[in-house]
Protein backbone atom coordinates (compact mmCIF):
# COMPACT_ATOMS: atom_id res chain seq x y z
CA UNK A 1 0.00 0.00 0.00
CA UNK A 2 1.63 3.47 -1.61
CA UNK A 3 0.74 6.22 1.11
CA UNK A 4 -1.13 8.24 -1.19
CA UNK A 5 -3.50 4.86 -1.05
CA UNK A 6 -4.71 5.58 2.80
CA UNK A 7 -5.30 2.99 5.18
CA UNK A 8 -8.31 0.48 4.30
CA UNK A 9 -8.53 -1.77 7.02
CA UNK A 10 -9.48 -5.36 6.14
CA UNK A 11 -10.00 -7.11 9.43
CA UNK A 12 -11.02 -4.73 12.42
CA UNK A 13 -11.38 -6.34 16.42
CA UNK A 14 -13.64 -4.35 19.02
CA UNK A 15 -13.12 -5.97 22.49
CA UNK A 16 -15.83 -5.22 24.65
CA UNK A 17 -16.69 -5.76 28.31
CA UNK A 18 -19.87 -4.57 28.87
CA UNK A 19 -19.16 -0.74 29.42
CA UNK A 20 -21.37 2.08 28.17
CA UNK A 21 -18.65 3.02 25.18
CA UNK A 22 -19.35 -1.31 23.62
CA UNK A 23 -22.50 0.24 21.38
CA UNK A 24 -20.68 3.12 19.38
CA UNK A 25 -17.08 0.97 19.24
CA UNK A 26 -18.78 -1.74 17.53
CA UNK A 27 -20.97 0.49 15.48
CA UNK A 28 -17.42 2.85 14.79
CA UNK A 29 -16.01 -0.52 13.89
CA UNK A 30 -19.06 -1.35 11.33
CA UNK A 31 -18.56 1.63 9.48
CA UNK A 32 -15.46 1.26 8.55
CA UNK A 33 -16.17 -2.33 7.43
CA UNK A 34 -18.64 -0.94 5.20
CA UNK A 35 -16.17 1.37 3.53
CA UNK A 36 -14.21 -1.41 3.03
CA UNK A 37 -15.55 -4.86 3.20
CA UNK A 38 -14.02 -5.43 6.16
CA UNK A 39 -14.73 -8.46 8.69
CA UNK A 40 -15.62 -7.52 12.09
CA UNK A 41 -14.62 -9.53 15.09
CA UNK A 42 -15.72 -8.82 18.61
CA UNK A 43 -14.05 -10.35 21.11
CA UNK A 44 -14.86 -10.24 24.91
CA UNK A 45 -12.25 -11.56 27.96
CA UNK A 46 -13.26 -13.11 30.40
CA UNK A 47 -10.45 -13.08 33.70
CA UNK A 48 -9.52 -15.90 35.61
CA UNK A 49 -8.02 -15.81 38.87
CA UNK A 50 -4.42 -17.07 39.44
CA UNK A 51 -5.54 -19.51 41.99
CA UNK A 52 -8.01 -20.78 39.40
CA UNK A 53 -7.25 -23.18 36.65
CA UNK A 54 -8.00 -21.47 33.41
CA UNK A 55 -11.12 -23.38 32.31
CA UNK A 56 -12.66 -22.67 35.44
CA UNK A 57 -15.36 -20.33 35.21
CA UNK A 58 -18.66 -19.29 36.34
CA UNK A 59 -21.98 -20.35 34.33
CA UNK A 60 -22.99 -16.65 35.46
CA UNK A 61 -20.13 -15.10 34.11
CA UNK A 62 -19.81 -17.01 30.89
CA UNK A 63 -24.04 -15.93 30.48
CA UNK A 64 -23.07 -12.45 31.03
CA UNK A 65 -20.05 -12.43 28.80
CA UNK A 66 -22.18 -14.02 26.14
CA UNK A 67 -25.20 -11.42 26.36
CA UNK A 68 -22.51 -8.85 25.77
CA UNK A 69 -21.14 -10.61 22.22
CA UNK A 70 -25.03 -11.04 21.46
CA UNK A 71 -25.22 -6.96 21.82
CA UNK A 72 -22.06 -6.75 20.02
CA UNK A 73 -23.81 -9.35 16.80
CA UNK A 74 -27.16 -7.36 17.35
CA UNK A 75 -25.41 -3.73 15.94
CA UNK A 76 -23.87 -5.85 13.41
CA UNK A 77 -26.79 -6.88 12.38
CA UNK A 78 -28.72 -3.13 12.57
CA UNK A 79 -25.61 -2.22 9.82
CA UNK A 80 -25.81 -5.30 7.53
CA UNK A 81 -22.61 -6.67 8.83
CA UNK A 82 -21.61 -9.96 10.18
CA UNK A 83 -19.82 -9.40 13.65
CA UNK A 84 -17.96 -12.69 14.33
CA UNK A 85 -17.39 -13.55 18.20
CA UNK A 86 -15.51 -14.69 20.69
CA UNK A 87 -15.34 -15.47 24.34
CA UNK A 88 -11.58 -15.58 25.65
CA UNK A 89 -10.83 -16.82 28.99
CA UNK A 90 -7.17 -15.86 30.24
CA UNK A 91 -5.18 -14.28 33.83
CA UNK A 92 -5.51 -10.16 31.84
CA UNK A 93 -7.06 -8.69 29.32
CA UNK A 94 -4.40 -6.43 27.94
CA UNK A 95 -2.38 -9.93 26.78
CA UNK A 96 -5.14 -11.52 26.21
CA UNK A 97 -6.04 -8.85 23.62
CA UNK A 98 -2.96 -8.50 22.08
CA UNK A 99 -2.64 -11.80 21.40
CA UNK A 100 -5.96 -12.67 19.67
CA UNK A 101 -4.68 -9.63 17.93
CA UNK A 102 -1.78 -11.23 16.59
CA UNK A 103 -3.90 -14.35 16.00
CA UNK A 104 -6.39 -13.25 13.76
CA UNK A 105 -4.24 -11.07 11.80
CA UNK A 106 -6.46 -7.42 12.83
CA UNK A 107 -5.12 -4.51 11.53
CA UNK A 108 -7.21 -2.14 12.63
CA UNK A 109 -8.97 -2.37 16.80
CA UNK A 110 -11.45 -0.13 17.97
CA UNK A 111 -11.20 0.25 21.21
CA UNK A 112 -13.76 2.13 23.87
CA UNK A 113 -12.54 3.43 26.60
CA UNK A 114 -14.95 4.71 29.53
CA UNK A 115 -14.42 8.18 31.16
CA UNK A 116 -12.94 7.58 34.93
CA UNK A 117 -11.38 9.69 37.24
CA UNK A 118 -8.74 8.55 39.70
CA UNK A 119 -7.63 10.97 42.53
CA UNK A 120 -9.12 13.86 40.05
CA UNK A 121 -7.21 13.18 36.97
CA UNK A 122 -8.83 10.94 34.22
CA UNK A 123 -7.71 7.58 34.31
CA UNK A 124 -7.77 4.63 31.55
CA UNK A 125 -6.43 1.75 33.98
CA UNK A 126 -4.32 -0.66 32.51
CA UNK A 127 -5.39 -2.93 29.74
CA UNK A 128 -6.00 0.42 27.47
CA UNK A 129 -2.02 1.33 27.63
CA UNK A 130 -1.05 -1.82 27.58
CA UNK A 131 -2.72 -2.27 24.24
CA UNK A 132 -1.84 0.92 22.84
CA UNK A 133 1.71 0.01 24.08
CA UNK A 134 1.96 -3.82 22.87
CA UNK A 135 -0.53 -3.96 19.41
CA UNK A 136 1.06 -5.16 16.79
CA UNK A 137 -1.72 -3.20 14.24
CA UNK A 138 -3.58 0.21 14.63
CA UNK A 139 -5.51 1.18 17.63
CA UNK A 140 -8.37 3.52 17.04
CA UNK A 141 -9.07 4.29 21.05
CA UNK A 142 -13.37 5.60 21.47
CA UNK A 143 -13.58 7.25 24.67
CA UNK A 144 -16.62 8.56 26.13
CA UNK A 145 -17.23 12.01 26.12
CA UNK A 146 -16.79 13.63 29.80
CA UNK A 147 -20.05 13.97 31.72
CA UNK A 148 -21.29 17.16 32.20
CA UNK A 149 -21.51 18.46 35.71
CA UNK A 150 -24.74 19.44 36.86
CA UNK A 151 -25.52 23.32 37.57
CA UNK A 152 -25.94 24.74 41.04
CA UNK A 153 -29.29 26.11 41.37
């Protein structure tokens, strides 16, 4: 690809977790796979405790993870595209990402990241700059926009 070509992303991952930013990632993610016939793969991680032993999970948790993809196929759907899923179980989610990443050959995640505050100052934890840090493709980060304080009366 010259430069003069632009970026056309051919297979774009959205991992999701159930925040409020999931929605407009995956729809973000859509749009461009409209543009360019893109495949869509939405992946969601689900963590296992050290002490654990990896396939060790929950029923609850694996229900809850699943109604997320569901959401994820659902705007898909609403756009005409086919959002491919999967359920990862592993000890983080920054890895874990990077990894399925590398995997399925993405060059392209959209990632949401929710508006936090930590001692005053926003704060994106750790997966988010660990995958910014450690992707192996281009990271399109989505973060909410900043809540709007209320007004004294």
């Amino acid at each position: 690809m010259s430069a003069s070509q632009g970026f056309a992303a051919k297979r774009i991952m959205v991992p999701v977790n159930g925040s409020s930013t999931d929605e407009e990632a995956v729809r973000l993610a859509c749009r461009f796979a409209l543009r360019n016939r893109a495949k869509v793969y939405a992946i969601s991680v689900l963590v296992v405790k050290r002490s654990l032993p990896l396939d060790a999970v929950q029923e609850a948790d694996v229900e809850r993870v699943e109604r997320i993809l569901d959401a994820a196929e659902r705007v898909g759907k609403e756009l005409d595209i086919k959002v491919e899923t999967e359920l990862l179980q592993a000890r983080e989610v920054g890895p874990a990402i990077v990894d399925e990443i590398r995997s399925w050959r993405a060059d392209l995640l959209v990632m949401g990241i929710s508006y936090r505050e930590r001692f005053g100052e926003f704060h994106v934890g750790k997966t988010g700059p660990y995958v910014i840090a450690n992707a192996p493709c281009r990271v399109l980060i989505f973060r909410e926009p900043l809540q709007e304080l209320e007004p004294e009366r």
